[in-house]
N, C-alpha and C. Protein backbone atom coordinates (compact mmCIF):
# COMPACT_ATOMS: atom_id res chain seq x y z
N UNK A 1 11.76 4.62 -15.52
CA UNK A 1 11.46 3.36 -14.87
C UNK A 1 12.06 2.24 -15.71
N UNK A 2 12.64 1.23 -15.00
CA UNK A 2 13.31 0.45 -15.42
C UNK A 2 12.40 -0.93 -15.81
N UNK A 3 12.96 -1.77 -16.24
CA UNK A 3 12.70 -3.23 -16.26
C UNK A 3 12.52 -4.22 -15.06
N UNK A 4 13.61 -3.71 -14.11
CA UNK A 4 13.89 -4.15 -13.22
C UNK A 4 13.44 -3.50 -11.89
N UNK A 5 12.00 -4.01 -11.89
CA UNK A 5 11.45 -3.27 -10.92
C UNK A 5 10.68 -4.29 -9.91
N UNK A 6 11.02 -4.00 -9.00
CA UNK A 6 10.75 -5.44 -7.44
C UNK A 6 10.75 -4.52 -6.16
N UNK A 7 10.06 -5.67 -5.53
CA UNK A 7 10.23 -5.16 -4.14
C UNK A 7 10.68 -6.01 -3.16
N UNK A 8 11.38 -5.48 -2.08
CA UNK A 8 12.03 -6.32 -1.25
C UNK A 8 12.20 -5.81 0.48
N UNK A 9 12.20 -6.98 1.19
CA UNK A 9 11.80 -6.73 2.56
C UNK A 9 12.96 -5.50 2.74
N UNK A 10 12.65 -4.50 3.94
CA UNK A 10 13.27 -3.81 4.82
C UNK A 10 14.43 -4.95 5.88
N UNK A 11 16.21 -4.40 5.21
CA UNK A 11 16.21 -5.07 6.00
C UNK A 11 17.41 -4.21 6.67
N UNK A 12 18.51 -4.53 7.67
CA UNK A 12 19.84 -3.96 8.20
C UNK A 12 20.13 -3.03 7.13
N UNK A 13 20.70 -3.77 5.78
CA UNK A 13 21.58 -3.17 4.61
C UNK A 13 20.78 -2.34 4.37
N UNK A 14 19.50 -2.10 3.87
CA UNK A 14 18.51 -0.94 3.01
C UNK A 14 18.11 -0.37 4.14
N UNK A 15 18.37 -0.45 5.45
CA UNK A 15 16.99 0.54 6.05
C UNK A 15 17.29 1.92 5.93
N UNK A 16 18.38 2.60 5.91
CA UNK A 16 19.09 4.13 6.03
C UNK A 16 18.83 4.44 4.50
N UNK A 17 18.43 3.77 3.50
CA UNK A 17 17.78 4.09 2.45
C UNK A 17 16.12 4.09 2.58
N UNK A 18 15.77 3.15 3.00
CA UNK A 18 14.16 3.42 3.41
C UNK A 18 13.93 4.63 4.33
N UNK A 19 14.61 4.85 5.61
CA UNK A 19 14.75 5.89 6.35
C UNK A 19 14.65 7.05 5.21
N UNK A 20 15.71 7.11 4.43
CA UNK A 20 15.71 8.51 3.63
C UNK A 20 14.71 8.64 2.54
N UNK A 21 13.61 8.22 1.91
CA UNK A 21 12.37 8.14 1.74
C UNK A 21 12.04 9.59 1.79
N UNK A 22 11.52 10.10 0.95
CA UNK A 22 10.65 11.36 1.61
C UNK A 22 9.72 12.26 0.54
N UNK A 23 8.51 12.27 0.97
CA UNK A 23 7.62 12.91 -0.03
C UNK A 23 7.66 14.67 -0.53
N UNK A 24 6.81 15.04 -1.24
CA UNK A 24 7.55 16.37 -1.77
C UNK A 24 6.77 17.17 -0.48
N UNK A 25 7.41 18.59 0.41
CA UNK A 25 6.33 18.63 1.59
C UNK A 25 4.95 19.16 1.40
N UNK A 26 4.44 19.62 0.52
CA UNK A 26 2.68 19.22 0.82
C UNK A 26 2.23 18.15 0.18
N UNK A 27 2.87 16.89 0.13
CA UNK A 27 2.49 15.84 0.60
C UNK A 27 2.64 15.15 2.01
N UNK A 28 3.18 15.79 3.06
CA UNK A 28 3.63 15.11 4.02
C UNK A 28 2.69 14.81 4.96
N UNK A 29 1.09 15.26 4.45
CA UNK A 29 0.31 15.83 5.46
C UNK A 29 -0.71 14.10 4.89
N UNK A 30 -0.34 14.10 3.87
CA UNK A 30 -1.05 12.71 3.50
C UNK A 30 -0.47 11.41 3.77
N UNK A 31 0.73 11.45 3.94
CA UNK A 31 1.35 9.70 4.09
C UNK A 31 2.14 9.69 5.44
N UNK A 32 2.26 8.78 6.44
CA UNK A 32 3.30 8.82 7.40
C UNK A 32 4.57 8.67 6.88
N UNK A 33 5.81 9.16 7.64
CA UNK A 33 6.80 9.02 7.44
C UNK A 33 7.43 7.36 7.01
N UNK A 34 8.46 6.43 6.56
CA UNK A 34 8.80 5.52 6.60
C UNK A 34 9.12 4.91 8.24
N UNK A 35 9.62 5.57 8.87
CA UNK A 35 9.91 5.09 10.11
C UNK A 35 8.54 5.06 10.73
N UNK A 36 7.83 5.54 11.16
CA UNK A 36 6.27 5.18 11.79
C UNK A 36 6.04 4.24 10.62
N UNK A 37 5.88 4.27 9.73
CA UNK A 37 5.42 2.53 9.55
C UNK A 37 6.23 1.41 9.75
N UNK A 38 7.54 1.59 9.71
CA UNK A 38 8.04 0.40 10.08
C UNK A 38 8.16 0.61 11.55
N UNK A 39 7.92 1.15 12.26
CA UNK A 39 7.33 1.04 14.00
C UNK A 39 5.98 0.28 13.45
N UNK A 40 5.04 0.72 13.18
CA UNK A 40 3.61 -0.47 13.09
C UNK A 40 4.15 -1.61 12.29
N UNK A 41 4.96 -2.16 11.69
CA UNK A 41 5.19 -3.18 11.22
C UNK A 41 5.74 -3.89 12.44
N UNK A 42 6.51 -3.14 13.26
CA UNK A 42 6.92 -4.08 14.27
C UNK A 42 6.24 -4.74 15.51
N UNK A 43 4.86 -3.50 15.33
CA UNK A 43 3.92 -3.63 16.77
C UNK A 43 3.05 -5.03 16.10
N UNK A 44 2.64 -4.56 14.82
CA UNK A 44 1.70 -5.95 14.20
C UNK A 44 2.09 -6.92 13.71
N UNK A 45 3.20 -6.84 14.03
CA UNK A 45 3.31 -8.32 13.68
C UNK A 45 3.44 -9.25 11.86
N UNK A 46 2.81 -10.19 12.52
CA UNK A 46 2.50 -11.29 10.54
C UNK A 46 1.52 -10.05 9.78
N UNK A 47 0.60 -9.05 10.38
CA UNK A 47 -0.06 -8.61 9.70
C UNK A 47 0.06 -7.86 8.88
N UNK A 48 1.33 -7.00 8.80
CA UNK A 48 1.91 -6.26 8.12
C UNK A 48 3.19 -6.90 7.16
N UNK A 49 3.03 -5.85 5.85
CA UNK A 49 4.15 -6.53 5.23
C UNK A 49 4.81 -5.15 4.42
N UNK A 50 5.78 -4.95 5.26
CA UNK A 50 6.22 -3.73 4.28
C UNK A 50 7.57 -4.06 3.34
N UNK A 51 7.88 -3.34 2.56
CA UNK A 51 8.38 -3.46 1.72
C UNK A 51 8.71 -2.19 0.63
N UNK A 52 9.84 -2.19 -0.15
CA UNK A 52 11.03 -1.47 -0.46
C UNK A 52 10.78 -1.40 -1.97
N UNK A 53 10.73 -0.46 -2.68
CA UNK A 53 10.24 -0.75 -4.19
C UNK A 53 11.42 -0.18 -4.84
N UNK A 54 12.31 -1.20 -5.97
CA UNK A 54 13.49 -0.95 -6.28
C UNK A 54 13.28 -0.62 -7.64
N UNK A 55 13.80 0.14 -7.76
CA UNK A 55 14.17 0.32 -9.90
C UNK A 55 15.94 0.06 -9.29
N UNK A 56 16.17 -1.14 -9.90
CA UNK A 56 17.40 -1.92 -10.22
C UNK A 56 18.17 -1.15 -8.70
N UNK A 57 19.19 -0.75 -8.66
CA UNK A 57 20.21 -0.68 -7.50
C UNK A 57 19.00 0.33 -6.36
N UNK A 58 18.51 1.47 -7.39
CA UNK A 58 18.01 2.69 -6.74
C UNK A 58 16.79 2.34 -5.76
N UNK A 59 16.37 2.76 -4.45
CA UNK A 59 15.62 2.57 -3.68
C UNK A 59 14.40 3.58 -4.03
N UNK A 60 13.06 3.18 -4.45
CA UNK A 60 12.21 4.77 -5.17
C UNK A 60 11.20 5.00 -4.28
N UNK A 61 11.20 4.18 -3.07
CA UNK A 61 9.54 4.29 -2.51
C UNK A 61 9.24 2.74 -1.73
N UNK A 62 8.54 2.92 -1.01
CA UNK A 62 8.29 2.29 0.03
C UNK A 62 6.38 2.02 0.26
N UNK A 63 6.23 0.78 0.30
CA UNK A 63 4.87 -0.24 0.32
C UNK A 63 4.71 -0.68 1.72
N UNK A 64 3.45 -0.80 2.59
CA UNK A 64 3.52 -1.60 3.42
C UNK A 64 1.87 -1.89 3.07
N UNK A 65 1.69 -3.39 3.22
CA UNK A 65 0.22 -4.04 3.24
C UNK A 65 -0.17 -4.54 4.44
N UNK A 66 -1.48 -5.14 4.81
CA UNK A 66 -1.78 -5.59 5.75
C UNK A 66 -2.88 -6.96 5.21
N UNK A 67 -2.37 -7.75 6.08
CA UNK A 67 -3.44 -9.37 5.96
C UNK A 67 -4.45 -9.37 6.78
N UNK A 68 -5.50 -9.92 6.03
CA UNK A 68 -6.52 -10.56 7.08
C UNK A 68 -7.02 -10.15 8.47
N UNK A 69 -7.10 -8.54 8.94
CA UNK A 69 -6.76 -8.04 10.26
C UNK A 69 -8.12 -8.77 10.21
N UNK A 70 -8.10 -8.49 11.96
CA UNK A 70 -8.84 -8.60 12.93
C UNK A 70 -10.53 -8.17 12.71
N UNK A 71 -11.48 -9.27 12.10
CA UNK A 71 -12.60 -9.23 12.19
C UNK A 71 -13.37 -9.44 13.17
N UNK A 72 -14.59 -9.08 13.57
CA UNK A 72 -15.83 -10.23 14.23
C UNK A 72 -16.53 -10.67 13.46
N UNK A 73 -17.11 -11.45 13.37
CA UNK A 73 -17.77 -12.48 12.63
C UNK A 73 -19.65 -11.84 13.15
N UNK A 74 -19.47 -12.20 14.24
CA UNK A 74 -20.65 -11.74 15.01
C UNK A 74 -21.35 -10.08 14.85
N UNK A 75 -20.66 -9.55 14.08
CA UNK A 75 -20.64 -7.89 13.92
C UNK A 75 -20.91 -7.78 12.13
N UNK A 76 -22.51 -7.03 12.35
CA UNK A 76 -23.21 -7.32 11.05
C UNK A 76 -22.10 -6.34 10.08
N UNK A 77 -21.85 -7.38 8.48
CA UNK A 77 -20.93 -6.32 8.09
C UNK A 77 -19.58 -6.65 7.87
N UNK A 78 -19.12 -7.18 9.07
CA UNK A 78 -17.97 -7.34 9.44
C UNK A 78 -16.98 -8.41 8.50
N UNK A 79 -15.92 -8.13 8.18
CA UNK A 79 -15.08 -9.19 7.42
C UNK A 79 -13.61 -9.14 7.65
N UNK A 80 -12.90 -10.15 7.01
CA UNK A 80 -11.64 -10.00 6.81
C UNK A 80 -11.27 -8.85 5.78
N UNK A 81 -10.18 -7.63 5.92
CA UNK A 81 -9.76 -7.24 4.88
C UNK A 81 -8.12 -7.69 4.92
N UNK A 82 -7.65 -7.13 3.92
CA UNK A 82 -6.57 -7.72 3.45
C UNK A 82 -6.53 -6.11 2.81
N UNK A 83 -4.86 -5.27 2.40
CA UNK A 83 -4.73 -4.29 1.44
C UNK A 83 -3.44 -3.73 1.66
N UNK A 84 -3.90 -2.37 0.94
CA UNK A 84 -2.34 -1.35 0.85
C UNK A 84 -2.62 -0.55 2.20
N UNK A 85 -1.86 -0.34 3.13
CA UNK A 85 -1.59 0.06 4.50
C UNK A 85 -0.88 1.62 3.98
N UNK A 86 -0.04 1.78 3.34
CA UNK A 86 1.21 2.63 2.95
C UNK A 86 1.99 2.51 1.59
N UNK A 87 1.75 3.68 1.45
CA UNK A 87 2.61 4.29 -0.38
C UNK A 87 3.39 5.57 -0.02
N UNK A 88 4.40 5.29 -0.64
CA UNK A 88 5.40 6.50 -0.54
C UNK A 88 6.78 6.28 -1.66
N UNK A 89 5.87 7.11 -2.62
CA UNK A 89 7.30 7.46 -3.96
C UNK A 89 8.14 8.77 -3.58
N UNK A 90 9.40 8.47 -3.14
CA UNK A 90 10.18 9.32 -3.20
C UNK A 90 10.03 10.75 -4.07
N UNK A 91 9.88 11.56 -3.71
CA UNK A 91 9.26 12.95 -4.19
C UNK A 91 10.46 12.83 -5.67
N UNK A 92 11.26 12.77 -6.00
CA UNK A 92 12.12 12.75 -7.12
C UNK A 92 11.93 11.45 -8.21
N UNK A 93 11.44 10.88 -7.96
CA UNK A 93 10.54 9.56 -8.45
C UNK A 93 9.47 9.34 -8.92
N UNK A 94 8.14 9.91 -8.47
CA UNK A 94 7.17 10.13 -8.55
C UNK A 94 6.69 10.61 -9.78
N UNK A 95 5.76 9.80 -10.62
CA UNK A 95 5.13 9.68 -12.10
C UNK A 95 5.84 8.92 -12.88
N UNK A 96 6.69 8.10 -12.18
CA UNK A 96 7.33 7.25 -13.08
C UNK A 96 6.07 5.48 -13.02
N UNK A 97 5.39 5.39 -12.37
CA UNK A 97 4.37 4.46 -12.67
C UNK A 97 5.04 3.65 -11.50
N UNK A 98 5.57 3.90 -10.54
CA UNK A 98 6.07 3.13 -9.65
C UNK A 98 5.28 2.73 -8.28
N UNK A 99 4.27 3.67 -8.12
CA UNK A 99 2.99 3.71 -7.40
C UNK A 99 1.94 2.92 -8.37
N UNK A 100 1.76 2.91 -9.12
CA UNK A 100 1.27 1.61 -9.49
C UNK A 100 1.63 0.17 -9.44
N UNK A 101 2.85 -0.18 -10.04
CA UNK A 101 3.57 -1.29 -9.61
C UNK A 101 3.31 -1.51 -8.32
N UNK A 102 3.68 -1.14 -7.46
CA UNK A 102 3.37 -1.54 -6.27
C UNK A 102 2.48 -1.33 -5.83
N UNK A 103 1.04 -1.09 -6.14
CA UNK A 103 -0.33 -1.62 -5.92
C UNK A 103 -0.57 -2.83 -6.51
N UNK A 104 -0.26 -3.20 -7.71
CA UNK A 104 -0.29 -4.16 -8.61
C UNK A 104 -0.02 -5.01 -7.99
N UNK A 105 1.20 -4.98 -7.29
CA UNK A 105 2.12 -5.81 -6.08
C UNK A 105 1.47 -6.68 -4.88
N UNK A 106 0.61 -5.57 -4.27
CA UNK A 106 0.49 -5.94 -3.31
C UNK A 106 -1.07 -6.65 -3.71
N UNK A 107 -1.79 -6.28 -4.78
CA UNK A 107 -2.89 -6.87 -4.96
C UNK A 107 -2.35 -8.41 -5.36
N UNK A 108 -1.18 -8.64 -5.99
CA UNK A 108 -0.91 -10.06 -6.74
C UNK A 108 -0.72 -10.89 -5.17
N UNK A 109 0.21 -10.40 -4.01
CA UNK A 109 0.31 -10.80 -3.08
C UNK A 109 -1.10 -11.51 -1.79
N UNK A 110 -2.30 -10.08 -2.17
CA UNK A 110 -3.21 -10.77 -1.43
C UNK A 110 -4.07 -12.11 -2.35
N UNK A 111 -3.82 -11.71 -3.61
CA UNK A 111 -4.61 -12.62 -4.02
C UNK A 111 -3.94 -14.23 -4.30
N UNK A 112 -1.96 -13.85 -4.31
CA UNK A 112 -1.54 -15.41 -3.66
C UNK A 112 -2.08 -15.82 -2.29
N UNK A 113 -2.64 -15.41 -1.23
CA UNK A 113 -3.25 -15.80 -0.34
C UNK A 113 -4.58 -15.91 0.15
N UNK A 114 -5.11 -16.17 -1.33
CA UNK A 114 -6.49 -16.32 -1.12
C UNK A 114 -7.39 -15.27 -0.90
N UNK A 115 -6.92 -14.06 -0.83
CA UNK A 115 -7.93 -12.50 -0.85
C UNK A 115 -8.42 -12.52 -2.48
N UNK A 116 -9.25 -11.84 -2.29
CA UNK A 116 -10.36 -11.26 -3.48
C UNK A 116 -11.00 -9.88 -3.62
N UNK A 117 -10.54 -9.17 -2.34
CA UNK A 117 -10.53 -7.65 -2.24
C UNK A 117 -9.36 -7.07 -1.86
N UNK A 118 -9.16 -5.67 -1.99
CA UNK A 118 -7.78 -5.19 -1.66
C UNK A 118 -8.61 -3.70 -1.16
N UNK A 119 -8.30 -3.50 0.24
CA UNK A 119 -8.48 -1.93 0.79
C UNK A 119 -7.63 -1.22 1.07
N UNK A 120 -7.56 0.00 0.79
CA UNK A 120 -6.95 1.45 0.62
C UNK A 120 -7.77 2.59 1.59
N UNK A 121 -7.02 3.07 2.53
CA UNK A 121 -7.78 4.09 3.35
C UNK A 121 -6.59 5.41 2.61
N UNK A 122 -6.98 6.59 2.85
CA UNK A 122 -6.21 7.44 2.37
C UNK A 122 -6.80 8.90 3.03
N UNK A 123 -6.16 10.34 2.58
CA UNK A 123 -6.75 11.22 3.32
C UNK A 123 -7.22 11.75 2.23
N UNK A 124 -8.91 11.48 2.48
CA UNK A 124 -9.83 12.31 1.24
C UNK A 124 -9.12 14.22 0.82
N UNK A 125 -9.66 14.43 -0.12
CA UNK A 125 -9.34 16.16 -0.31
C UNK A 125 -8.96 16.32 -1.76
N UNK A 126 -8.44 17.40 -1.77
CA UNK A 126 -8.08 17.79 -3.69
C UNK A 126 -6.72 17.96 -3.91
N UNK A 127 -5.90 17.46 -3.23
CA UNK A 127 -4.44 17.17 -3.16
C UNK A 127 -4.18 15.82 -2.60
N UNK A 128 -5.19 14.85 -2.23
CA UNK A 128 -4.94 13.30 -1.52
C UNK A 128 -5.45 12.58 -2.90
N UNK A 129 -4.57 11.16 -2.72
CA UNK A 129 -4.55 10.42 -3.59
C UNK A 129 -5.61 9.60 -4.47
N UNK A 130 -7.11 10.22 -4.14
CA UNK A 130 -8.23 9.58 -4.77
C UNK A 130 -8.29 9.28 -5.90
N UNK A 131 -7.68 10.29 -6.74
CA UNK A 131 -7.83 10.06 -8.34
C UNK A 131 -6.89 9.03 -8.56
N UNK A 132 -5.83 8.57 -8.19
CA UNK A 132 -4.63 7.94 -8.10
C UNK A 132 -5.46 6.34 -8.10
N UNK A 133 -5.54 5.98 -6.96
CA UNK A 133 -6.48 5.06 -6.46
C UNK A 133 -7.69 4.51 -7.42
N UNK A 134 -8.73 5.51 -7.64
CA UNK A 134 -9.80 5.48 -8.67
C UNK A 134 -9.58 5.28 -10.17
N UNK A 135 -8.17 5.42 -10.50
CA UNK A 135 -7.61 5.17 -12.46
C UNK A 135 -7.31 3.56 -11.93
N UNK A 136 -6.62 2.99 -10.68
CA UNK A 136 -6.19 1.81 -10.42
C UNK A 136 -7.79 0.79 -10.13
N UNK A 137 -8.50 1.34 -10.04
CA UNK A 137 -9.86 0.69 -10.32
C UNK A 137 -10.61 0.65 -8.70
N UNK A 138 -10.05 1.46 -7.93
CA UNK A 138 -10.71 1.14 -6.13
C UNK A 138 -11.88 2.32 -6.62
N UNK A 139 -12.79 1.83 -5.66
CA UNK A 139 -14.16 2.31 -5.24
C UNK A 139 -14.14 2.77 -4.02
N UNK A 140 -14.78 4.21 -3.58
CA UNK A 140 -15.39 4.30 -2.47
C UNK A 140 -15.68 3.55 -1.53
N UNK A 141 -15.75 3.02 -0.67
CA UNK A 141 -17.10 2.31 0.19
C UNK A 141 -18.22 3.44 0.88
N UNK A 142 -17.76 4.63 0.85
CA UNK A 142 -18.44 5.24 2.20
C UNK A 142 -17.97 5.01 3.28
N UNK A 143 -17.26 4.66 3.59
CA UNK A 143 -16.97 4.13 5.57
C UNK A 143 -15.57 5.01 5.45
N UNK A 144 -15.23 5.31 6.64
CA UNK A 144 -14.26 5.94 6.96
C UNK A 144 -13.53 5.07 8.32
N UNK A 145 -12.39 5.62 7.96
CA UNK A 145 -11.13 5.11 9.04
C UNK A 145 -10.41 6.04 10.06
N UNK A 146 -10.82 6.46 11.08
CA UNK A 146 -10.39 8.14 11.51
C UNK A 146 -10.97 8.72 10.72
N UNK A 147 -10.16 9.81 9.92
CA UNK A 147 -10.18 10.79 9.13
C UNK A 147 -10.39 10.35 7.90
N UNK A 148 -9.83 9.04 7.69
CA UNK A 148 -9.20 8.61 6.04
C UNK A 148 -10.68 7.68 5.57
N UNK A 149 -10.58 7.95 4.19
CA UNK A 149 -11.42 7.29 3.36
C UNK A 149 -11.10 6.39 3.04
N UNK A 150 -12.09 5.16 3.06
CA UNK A 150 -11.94 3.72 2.98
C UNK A 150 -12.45 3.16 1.54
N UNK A 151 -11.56 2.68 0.74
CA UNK A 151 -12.04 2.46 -0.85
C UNK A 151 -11.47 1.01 -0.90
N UNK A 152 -12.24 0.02 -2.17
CA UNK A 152 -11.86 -1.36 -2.17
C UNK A 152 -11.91 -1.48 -3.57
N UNK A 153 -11.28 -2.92 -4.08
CA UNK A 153 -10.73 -3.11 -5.21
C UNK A 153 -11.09 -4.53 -5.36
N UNK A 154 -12.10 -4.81 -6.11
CA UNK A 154 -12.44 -6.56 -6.28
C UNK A 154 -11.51 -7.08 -7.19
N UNK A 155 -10.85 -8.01 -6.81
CA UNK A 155 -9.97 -8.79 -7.58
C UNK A 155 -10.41 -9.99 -8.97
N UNK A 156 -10.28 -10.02 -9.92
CA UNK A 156 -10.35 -10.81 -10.94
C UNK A 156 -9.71 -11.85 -10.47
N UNK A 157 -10.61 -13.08 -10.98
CA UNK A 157 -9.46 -14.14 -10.81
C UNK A 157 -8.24 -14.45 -12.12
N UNK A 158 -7.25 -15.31 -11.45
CA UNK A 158 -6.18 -15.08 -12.37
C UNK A 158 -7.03 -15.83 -13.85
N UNK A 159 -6.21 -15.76 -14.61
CA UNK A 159 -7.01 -16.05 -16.27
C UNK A 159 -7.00 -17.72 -15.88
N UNK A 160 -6.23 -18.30 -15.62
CA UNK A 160 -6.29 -20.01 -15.24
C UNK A 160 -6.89 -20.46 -14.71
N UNK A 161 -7.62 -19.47 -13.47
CA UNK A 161 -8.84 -20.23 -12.58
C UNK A 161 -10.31 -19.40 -13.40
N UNK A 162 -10.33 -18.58 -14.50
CA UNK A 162 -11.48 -18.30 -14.71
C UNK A 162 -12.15 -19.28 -14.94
């Protein structure tokens, strides 16, 4: 892992590199492909934000978050979340700390917009990403999403507004 590590929108030039993305296959059963998420990036709109995680030229993995979906207010419980939607380190990539960075990422992102939690649904089991998640500091909630387990991450404020 490099120095030079960013992320950047999906766009014409990178997508046949995002396209080629691909996890090792018994992981495939845990993350959607890159193309189904960038199909839901296109159905949702502002709410989604996916994105391309670079070590310098090389394309290593692919982020997509989601803002502020769709609460009721009126529905005991109920809130805005804000989080990580999608992770995917290129199976040849993977343990280089690049799945962290880009949690890191997307938490610095909700919390430029005023979030203070960050949620992660994932597919519970003893090969799905819990332990992964749980060293990055997310919690359980108990609630489930479909199938997938729903875990959250309270945000610190930055050291300037403590």
């Amino acid at each position: 892992m490099s120095s030079d590590l960013r992320l950047e929108p999906v766009t014409p030039a990178n997508l046949d590199a995002a396209l080629a993305l691909r996890v090792r296959p018994e992981q495939e059963r845990l993350v959607s492909p890159v193309v189904k998420s960038l199909a839901e990036a296109y159905v949702h709109g502002d709410t989604a934000w996916p994105r391309l995680i670079f070590d310098g030229e090389r394309t290593v993995g692919f982020v997509m978050a989601f803002f502020d979906i769709t609460f009721h207010p009126d529905k005991a419980g109920d809130r805005p979340r804000s989080g990580l939607w999608r992770l995917l380190v290129d199976a040849d990539r993977q343990g280089g700390g690049y799945g962290r960075f880009a949690v890191e990422q997307v938490c610095a992102e909700v919390r430029r917009r005023g979030g203070t939690r960050v949620t992660v649904t994932y597919v519970p089991g003893p090969d799905g990403p819990a332990e992964f998640y749980a060293r990055l500091g997310f919690r359980p909630t108990g609630e489930t999403s479909g199938d997938d387990a729903v875990a959250e991450l309270e945000l610190e404020l930055e050291p300037e507004l403590a």
